[in-house]
C-alpha atoms as a PDB file:
ATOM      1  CA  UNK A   1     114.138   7.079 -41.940  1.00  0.00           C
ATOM      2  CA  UNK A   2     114.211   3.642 -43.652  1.00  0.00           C
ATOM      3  CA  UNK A   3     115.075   3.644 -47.554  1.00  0.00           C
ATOM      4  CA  UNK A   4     112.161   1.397 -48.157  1.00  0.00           C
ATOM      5  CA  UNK A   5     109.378   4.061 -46.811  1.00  0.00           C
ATOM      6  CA  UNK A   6     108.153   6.124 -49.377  1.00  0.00           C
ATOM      7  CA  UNK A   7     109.177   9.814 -48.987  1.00  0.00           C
ATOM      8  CA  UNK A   8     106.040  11.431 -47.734  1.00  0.00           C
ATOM      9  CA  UNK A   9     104.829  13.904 -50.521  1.00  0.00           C
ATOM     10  CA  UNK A  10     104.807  17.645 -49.179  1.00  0.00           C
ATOM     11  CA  UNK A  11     102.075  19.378 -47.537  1.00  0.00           C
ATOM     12  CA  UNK A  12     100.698  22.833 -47.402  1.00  0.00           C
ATOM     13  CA  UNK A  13      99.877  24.848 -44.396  1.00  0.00           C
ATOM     14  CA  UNK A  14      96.055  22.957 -44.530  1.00  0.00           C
ATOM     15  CA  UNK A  15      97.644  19.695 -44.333  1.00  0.00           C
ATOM     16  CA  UNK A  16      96.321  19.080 -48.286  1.00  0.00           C
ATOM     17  CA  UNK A  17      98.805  17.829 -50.938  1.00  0.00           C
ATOM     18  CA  UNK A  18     100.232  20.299 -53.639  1.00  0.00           C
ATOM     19  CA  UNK A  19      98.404  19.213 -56.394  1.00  0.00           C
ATOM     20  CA  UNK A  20      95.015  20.266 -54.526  1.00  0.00           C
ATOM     21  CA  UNK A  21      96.731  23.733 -53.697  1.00  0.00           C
ATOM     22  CA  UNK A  22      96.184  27.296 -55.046  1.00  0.00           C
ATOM     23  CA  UNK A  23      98.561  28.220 -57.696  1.00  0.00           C
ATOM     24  CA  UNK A  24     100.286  30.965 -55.764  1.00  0.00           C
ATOM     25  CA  UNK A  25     101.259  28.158 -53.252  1.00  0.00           C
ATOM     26  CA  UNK A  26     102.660  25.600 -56.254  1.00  0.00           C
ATOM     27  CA  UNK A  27     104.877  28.352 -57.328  1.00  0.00           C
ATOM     28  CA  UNK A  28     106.337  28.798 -53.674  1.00  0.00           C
ATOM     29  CA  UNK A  29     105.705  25.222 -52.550  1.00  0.00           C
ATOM     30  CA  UNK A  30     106.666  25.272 -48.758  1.00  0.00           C
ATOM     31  CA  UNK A  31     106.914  21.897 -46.938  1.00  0.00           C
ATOM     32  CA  UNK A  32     106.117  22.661 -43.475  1.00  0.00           C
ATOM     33  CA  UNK A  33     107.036  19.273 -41.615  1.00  0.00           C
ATOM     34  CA  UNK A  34     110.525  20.459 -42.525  1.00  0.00           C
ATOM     35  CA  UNK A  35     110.941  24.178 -42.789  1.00  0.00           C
ATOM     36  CA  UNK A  36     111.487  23.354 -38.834  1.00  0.00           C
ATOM     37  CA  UNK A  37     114.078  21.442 -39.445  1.00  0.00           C
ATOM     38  CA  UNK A  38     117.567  22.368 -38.565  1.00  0.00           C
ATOM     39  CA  UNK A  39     120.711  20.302 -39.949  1.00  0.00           C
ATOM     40  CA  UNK A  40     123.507  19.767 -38.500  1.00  0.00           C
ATOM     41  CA  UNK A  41     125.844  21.266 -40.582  1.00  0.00           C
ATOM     42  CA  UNK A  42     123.717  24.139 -40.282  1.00  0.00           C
ATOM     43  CA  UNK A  43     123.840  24.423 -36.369  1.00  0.00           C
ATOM     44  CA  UNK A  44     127.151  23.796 -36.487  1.00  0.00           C
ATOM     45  CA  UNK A  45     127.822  26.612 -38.983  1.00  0.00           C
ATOM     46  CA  UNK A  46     125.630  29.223 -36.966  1.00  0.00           C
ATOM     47  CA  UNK A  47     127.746  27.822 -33.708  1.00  0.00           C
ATOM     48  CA  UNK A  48     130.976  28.454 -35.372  1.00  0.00           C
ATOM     49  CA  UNK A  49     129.705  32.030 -36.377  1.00  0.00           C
ATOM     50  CA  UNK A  50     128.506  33.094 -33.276  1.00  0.00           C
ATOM     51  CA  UNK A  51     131.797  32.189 -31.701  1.00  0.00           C
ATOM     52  CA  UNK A  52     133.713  33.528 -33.615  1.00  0.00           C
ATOM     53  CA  UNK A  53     131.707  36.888 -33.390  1.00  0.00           C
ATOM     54  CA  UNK A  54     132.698  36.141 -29.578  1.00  0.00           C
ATOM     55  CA  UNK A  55     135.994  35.869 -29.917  1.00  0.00           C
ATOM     56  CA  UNK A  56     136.307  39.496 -32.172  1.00  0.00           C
ATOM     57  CA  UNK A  57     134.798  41.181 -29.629  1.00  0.00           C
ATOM     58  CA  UNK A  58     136.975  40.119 -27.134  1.00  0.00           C
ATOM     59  CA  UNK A  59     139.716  40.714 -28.493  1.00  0.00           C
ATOM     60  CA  UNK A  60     138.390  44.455 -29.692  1.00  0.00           C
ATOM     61  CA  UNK A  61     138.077  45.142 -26.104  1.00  0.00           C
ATOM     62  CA  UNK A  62     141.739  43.732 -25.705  1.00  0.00           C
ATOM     63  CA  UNK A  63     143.013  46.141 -28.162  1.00  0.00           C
ATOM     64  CA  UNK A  64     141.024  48.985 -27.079  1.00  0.00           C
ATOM     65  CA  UNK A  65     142.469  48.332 -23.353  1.00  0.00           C
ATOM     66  CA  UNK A  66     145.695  48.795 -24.678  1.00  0.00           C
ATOM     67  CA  UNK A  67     145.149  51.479 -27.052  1.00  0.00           C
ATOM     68  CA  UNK A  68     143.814  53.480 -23.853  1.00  0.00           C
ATOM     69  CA  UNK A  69     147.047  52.366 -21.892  1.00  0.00           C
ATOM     70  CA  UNK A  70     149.257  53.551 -24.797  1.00  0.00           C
ATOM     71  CA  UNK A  71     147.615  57.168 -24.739  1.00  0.00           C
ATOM     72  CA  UNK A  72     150.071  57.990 -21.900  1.00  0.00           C
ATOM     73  CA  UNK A  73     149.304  58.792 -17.912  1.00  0.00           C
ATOM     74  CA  UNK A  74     146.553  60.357 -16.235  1.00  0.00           C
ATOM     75  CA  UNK A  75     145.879  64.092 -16.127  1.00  0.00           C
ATOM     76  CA  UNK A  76     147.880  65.864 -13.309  1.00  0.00           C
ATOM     77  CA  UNK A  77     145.184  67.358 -11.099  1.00  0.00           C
ATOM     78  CA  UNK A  78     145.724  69.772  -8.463  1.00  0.00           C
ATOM     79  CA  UNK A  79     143.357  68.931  -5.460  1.00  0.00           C
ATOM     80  CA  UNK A  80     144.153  71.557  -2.490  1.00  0.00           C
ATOM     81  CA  UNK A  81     147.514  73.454  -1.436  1.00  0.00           C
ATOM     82  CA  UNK A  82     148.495  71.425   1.644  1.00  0.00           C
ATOM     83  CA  UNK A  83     148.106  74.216   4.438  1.00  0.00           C
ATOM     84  CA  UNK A  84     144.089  74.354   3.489  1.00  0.00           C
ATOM     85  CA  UNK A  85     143.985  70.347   4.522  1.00  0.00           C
ATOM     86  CA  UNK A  86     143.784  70.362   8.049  1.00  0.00           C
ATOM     87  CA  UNK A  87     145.333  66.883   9.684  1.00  0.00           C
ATOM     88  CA  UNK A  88     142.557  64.560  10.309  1.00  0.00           C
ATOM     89  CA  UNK A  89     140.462  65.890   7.585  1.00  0.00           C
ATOM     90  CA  UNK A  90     138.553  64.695   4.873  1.00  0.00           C
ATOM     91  CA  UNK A  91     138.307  66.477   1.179  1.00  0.00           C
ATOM     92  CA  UNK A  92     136.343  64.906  -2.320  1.00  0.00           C
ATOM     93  CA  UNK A  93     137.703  66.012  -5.518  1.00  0.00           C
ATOM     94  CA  UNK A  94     137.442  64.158  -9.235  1.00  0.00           C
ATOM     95  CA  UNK A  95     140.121  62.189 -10.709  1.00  0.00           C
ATOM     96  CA  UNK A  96     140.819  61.397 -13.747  1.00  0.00           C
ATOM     97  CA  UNK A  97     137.275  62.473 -15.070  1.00  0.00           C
ATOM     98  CA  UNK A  98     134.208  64.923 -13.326  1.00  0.00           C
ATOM     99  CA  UNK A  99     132.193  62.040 -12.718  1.00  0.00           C
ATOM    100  CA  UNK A 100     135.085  60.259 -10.721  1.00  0.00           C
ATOM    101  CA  UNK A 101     134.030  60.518  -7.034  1.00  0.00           C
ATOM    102  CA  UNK A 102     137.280  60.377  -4.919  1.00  0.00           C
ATOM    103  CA  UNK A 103     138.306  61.400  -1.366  1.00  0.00           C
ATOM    104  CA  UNK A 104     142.082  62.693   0.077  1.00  0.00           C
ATOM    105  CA  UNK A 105     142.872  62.513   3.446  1.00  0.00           C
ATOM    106  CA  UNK A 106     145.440  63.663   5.632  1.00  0.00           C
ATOM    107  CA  UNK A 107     146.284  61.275   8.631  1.00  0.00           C
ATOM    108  CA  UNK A 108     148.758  62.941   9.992  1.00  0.00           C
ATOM    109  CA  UNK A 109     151.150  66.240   9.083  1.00  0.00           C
ATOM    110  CA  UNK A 110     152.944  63.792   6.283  1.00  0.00           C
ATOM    111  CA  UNK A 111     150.573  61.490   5.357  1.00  0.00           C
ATOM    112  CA  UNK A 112     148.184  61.699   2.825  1.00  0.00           C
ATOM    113  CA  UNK A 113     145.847  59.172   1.182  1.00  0.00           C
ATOM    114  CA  UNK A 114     143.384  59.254  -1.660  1.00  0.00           C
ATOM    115  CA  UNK A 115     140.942  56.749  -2.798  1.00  0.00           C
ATOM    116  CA  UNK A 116     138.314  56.177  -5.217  1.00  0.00           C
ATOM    117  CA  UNK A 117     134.672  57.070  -2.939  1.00  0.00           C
ATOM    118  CA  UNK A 118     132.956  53.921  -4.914  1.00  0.00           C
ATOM    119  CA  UNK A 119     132.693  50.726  -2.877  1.00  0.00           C
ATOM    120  CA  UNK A 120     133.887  48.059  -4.985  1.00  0.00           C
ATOM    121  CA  UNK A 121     130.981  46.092  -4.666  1.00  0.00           C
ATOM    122  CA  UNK A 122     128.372  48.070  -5.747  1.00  0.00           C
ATOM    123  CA  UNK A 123     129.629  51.547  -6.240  1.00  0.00           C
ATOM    124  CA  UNK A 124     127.940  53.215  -3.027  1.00  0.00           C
ATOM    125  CA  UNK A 125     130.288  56.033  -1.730  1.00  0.00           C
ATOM    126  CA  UNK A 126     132.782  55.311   1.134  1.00  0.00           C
ATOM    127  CA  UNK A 127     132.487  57.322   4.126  1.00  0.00           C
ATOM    128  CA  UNK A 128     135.748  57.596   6.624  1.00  0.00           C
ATOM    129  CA  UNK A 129     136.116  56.537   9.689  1.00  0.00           C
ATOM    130  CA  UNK A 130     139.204  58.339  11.084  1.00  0.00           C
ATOM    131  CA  UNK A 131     139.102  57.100  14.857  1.00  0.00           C
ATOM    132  CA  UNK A 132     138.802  53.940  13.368  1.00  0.00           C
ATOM    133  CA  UNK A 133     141.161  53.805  10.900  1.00  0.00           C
ATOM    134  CA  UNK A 134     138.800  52.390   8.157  1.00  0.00           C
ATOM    135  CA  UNK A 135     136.512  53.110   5.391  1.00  0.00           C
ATOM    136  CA  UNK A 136     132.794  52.044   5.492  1.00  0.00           C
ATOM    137  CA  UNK A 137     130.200  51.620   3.095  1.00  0.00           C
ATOM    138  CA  UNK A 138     126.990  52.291   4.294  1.00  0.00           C
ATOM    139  CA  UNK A 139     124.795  50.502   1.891  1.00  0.00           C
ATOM    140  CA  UNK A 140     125.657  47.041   3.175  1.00  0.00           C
ATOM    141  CA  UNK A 141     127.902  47.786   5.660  1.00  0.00           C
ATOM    142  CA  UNK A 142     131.616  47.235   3.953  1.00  0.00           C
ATOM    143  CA  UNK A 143     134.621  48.303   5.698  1.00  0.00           C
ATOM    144  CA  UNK A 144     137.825  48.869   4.086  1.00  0.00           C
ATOM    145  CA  UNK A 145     141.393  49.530   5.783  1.00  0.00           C
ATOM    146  CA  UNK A 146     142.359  53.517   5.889  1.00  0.00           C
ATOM    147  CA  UNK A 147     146.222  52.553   4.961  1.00  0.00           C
ATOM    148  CA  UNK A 148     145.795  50.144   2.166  1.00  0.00           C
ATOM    149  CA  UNK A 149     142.078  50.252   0.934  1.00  0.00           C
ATOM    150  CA  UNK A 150     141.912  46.583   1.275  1.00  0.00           C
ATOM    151  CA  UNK A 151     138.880  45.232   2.629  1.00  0.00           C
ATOM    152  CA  UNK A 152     137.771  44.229   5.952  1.00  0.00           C
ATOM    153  CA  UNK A 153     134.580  43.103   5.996  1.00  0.00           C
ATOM    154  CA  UNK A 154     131.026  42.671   4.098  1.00  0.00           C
ATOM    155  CA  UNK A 155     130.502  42.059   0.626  1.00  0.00           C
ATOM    156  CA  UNK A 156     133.313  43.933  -1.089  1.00  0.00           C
ATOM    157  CA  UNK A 157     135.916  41.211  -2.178  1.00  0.00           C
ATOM    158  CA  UNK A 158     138.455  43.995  -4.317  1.00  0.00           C
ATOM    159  CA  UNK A 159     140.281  46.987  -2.655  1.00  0.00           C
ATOM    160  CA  UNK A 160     139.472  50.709  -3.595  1.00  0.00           C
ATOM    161  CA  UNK A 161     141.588  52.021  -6.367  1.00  0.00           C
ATOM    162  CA  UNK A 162     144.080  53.959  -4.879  1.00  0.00           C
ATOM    163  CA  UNK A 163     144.800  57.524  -6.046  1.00  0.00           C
ATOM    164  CA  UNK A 164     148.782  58.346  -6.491  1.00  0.00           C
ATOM    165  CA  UNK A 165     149.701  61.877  -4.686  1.00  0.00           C
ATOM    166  CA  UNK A 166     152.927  64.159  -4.716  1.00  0.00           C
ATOM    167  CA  UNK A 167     153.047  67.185  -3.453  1.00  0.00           C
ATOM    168  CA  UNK A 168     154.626  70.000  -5.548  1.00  0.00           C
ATOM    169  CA  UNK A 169     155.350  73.156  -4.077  1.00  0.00           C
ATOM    170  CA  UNK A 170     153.153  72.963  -1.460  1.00  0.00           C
ATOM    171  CA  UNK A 171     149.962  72.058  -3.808  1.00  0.00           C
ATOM    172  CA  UNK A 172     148.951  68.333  -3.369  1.00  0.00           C
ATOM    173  CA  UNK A 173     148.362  66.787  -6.683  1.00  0.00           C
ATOM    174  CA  UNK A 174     146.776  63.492  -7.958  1.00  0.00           C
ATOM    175  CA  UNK A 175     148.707  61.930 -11.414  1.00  0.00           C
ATOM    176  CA  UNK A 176     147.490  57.827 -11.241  1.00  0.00           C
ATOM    177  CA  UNK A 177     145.322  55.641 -10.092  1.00  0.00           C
ATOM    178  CA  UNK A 178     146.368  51.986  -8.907  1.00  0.00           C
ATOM    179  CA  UNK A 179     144.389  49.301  -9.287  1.00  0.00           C
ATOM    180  CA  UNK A 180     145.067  46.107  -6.748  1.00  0.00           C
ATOM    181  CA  UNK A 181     143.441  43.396  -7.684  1.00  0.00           C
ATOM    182  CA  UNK A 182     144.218  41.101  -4.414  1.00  0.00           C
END
Protein backbone atom coordinates (compact mmCIF):
# COMPACT_ATOMS: atom_id res chain seq x y z
CA UNK A 1 0.00 0.00 0.00
CA UNK A 2 1.50 3.41 -0.94
CA UNK A 3 1.42 6.21 1.91
CA UNK A 4 0.06 8.63 -0.58
CA UNK A 5 -3.36 6.52 -1.29
CA UNK A 6 -5.98 7.45 0.86
CA UNK A 7 -6.98 4.68 3.33
CA UNK A 8 -10.16 3.36 1.87
CA UNK A 9 -13.03 4.20 4.41
CA UNK A 10 -14.73 0.88 5.78
CA UNK A 11 -17.56 -0.89 4.36
CA UNK A 12 -20.48 -2.85 5.60
CA UNK A 13 -21.59 -6.22 4.51
CA UNK A 14 -23.79 -4.19 1.47
CA UNK A 15 -20.73 -2.65 0.26
CA UNK A 16 -22.32 1.01 1.63
CA UNK A 17 -20.15 3.30 3.82
CA UNK A 18 -20.82 3.56 7.68
CA UNK A 19 -22.33 6.69 7.77
CA UNK A 20 -25.30 5.30 5.47
CA UNK A 21 -25.52 2.19 7.91
CA UNK A 22 -28.11 1.14 10.55
CA UNK A 23 -27.17 2.11 13.97
CA UNK A 24 -26.78 -1.39 15.31
CA UNK A 25 -23.99 -1.78 12.62
CA UNK A 26 -22.11 1.81 13.69
CA UNK A 27 -21.94 0.49 17.14
CA UNK A 28 -20.21 -2.86 15.92
CA UNK A 29 -18.64 -1.39 12.79
CA UNK A 30 -17.09 -4.50 11.00
CA UNK A 31 -14.75 -3.87 8.02
CA UNK A 32 -15.09 -6.82 5.93
CA UNK A 33 -12.18 -6.33 3.27
CA UNK A 34 -10.10 -7.07 6.36
CA UNK A 35 -11.75 -9.24 8.94
CA UNK A 36 -10.06 -11.85 6.31
CA UNK A 37 -7.04 -10.73 6.92
CA UNK A 38 -4.46 -12.66 8.75
CA UNK A 39 -1.06 -10.97 10.03
CA UNK A 40 1.83 -12.30 10.30
CA UNK A 41 2.55 -12.10 13.68
CA UNK A 42 -0.65 -13.67 14.08
CA UNK A 43 0.11 -16.85 11.91
CA UNK A 44 3.15 -17.04 13.35
CA UNK A 45 1.72 -17.00 16.90
CA UNK A 46 -1.04 -19.71 16.05
CA UNK A 47 2.11 -21.75 14.33
CA UNK A 48 4.11 -21.52 17.42
CA UNK A 49 0.99 -22.70 19.48
CA UNK A 50 0.08 -25.48 17.58
CA UNK A 51 3.60 -26.78 17.81
CA UNK A 52 4.09 -26.53 20.78
CA UNK A 53 0.72 -28.36 21.57
CA UNK A 54 2.71 -31.01 19.31
CA UNK A 55 5.51 -31.24 21.09
CA UNK A 56 3.41 -31.82 24.78
CA UNK A 57 1.81 -34.49 23.42
CA UNK A 58 4.67 -36.17 22.40
CA UNK A 59 6.35 -36.05 25.03
CA UNK A 60 3.06 -37.17 27.28
CA UNK A 61 3.17 -40.27 25.32
CA UNK A 62 7.02 -40.44 26.16
CA UNK A 63 6.31 -40.30 29.76
CA UNK A 64 3.40 -42.48 29.73
CA UNK A 65 5.71 -45.21 27.82
CA UNK A 66 7.86 -45.12 30.59
CA UNK A 67 5.52 -44.86 33.35
CA UNK A 68 4.03 -48.26 31.87
CA UNK A 69 7.69 -49.72 31.70
CA UNK A 70 8.30 -48.67 35.34
CA UNK A 71 5.06 -50.61 36.58
CA UNK A 72 7.25 -53.77 36.61
CA UNK A 73 7.01 -57.16 34.24
CA UNK A 74 4.26 -58.85 32.69
CA UNK A 75 1.78 -61.09 34.48
CA UNK A 76 3.08 -64.73 34.84
CA UNK A 77 0.53 -66.80 32.96
CA UNK A 78 0.25 -70.40 33.05
CA UNK A 79 -0.65 -71.70 29.47
CA UNK A 80 -0.75 -75.74 29.61
CA UNK A 81 1.25 -78.39 31.85
CA UNK A 82 3.76 -79.68 29.28
CA UNK A 83 2.55 -83.45 29.01
CA UNK A 84 -1.04 -82.01 27.56
CA UNK A 85 1.18 -80.31 24.51
CA UNK A 86 1.73 -82.97 22.25
CA UNK A 87 5.16 -82.39 20.01
CA UNK A 88 4.21 -80.88 16.79
CA UNK A 89 1.22 -79.21 18.15
CA UNK A 90 -0.29 -76.02 18.11
CA UNK A 91 -2.19 -74.25 21.30
CA UNK A 92 -3.71 -70.23 21.48
CA UNK A 93 -3.82 -68.74 24.81
CA UNK A 94 -3.83 -64.71 25.86
CA UNK A 95 -0.88 -62.91 27.01
CA UNK A 96 -0.52 -60.24 28.77
CA UNK A 97 -4.28 -59.19 28.36
CA UNK A 98 -7.74 -61.42 27.12
CA UNK A 99 -7.78 -59.70 23.99
CA UNK A 100 -4.04 -60.71 23.23
CA UNK A 101 -4.30 -63.47 20.57
CA UNK A 102 -1.10 -65.64 20.90
CA UNK A 103 -0.06 -69.19 19.86
CA UNK A 104 2.69 -71.83 21.72
CA UNK A 105 4.13 -74.45 19.96
CA UNK A 106 6.10 -77.34 20.65
CA UNK A 107 8.66 -78.32 17.84
CA UNK A 108 10.12 -80.88 19.29
CA UNK A 109 10.19 -82.69 23.05
CA UNK A 110 12.38 -79.41 24.26
CA UNK A 111 11.43 -76.82 22.23
CA UNK A 112 8.82 -74.54 22.65
CA UNK A 113 7.87 -71.26 20.94
CA UNK A 114 5.21 -68.65 21.44
CA UNK A 115 4.26 -65.76 19.37
CA UNK A 116 1.89 -63.04 19.14
CA UNK A 117 -1.12 -64.60 16.36
CA UNK A 118 -1.30 -60.81 14.81
CA UNK A 119 0.56 -60.35 11.54
CA UNK A 120 2.51 -57.34 11.88
CA UNK A 121 1.20 -55.79 9.00
CA UNK A 122 -2.21 -55.66 9.46
CA UNK A 123 -3.09 -57.68 12.48
CA UNK A 124 -4.70 -60.82 10.61
CA UNK A 125 -3.96 -64.01 12.71
CA UNK A 126 -0.93 -66.25 11.83
CA UNK A 127 -1.61 -69.71 11.03
CA UNK A 128 1.45 -72.43 11.37
CA UNK A 129 2.94 -74.19 9.06
CA UNK A 130 4.84 -76.98 10.89
CA UNK A 131 6.18 -79.07 7.79
CA UNK A 132 7.27 -75.93 6.68
CA UNK A 133 8.79 -74.44 9.35
CA UNK A 134 7.01 -71.00 8.96
CA UNK A 135 4.18 -68.88 9.88
CA UNK A 136 1.68 -67.56 7.24
CA UNK A 137 -0.74 -64.96 7.10
CA UNK A 138 -3.50 -65.64 5.07
CA UNK A 139 -4.88 -62.27 4.34
CA UNK A 140 -2.09 -61.29 1.96
CA UNK A 141 -0.11 -64.09 2.05
CA UNK A 142 2.90 -63.19 4.73
CA UNK A 143 5.19 -65.78 5.86
CA UNK A 144 7.21 -65.54 8.87
CA UNK A 145 10.17 -67.95 10.09
CA UNK A 146 8.91 -70.68 12.88
CA UNK A 147 12.42 -70.15 14.91
CA UNK A 148 12.75 -66.45 14.98
CA UNK A 149 9.36 -64.83 13.85
CA UNK A 150 11.21 -62.80 11.39
CA UNK A 151 9.69 -62.40 8.17
CA UNK A 152 9.97 -64.10 4.95
CA UNK A 153 7.93 -62.80 2.59
CA UNK A 154 4.83 -60.38 1.63
CA UNK A 155 4.00 -57.25 3.13
CA UNK A 156 4.99 -57.66 6.76
CA UNK A 157 8.35 -55.67 7.19
CA UNK A 158 8.55 -56.26 11.47
CA UNK A 159 8.84 -59.73 13.18
CA UNK A 160 6.04 -61.14 15.53
CA UNK A 161 6.53 -60.26 19.11
CA UNK A 162 7.89 -63.08 20.65
CA UNK A 163 6.38 -64.53 23.85
CA UNK A 164 9.16 -65.49 26.70
CA UNK A 165 8.44 -69.22 28.16
CA UNK A 166 9.91 -71.24 31.21
CA UNK A 167 8.69 -74.09 32.29
CA UNK A 168 8.10 -74.54 36.06
CA UNK A 169 7.35 -77.75 37.40
CA UNK A 170 6.17 -79.19 34.53
CA UNK A 171 3.52 -76.21 33.76
CA UNK A 172 4.72 -74.05 30.77
CA UNK A 173 4.36 -70.45 31.58
CA UNK A 174 4.51 -67.13 29.58
CA UNK A 175 6.21 -63.92 31.79
CA UNK A 176 7.38 -61.29 28.63
CA UNK A 177 6.97 -60.39 25.49
CA UNK A 178 9.99 -59.25 23.16
CA UNK A 179 9.67 -56.91 20.77
CA UNK A 180 12.43 -57.02 17.68
CA UNK A 181 12.30 -54.31 15.80
CA UNK A 182 14.82 -55.55 12.85
Amino acid sequence: MNQDEPEKEPVGPDGKPLSQQPGWRQDFPIDWPRDQYVARRDFTKFLTLTSLAFVVGQFWILIQNWVRRRRGELPIVQIARLEDIPVGSVRTFHYSEESDACILLRIDETTLLAYDQKCTHLSCAVMPEMAEGKLRCPCHHGYFDLASGRPLAGPPRRPLPRILLRVRSGIVEAYGVERSMT
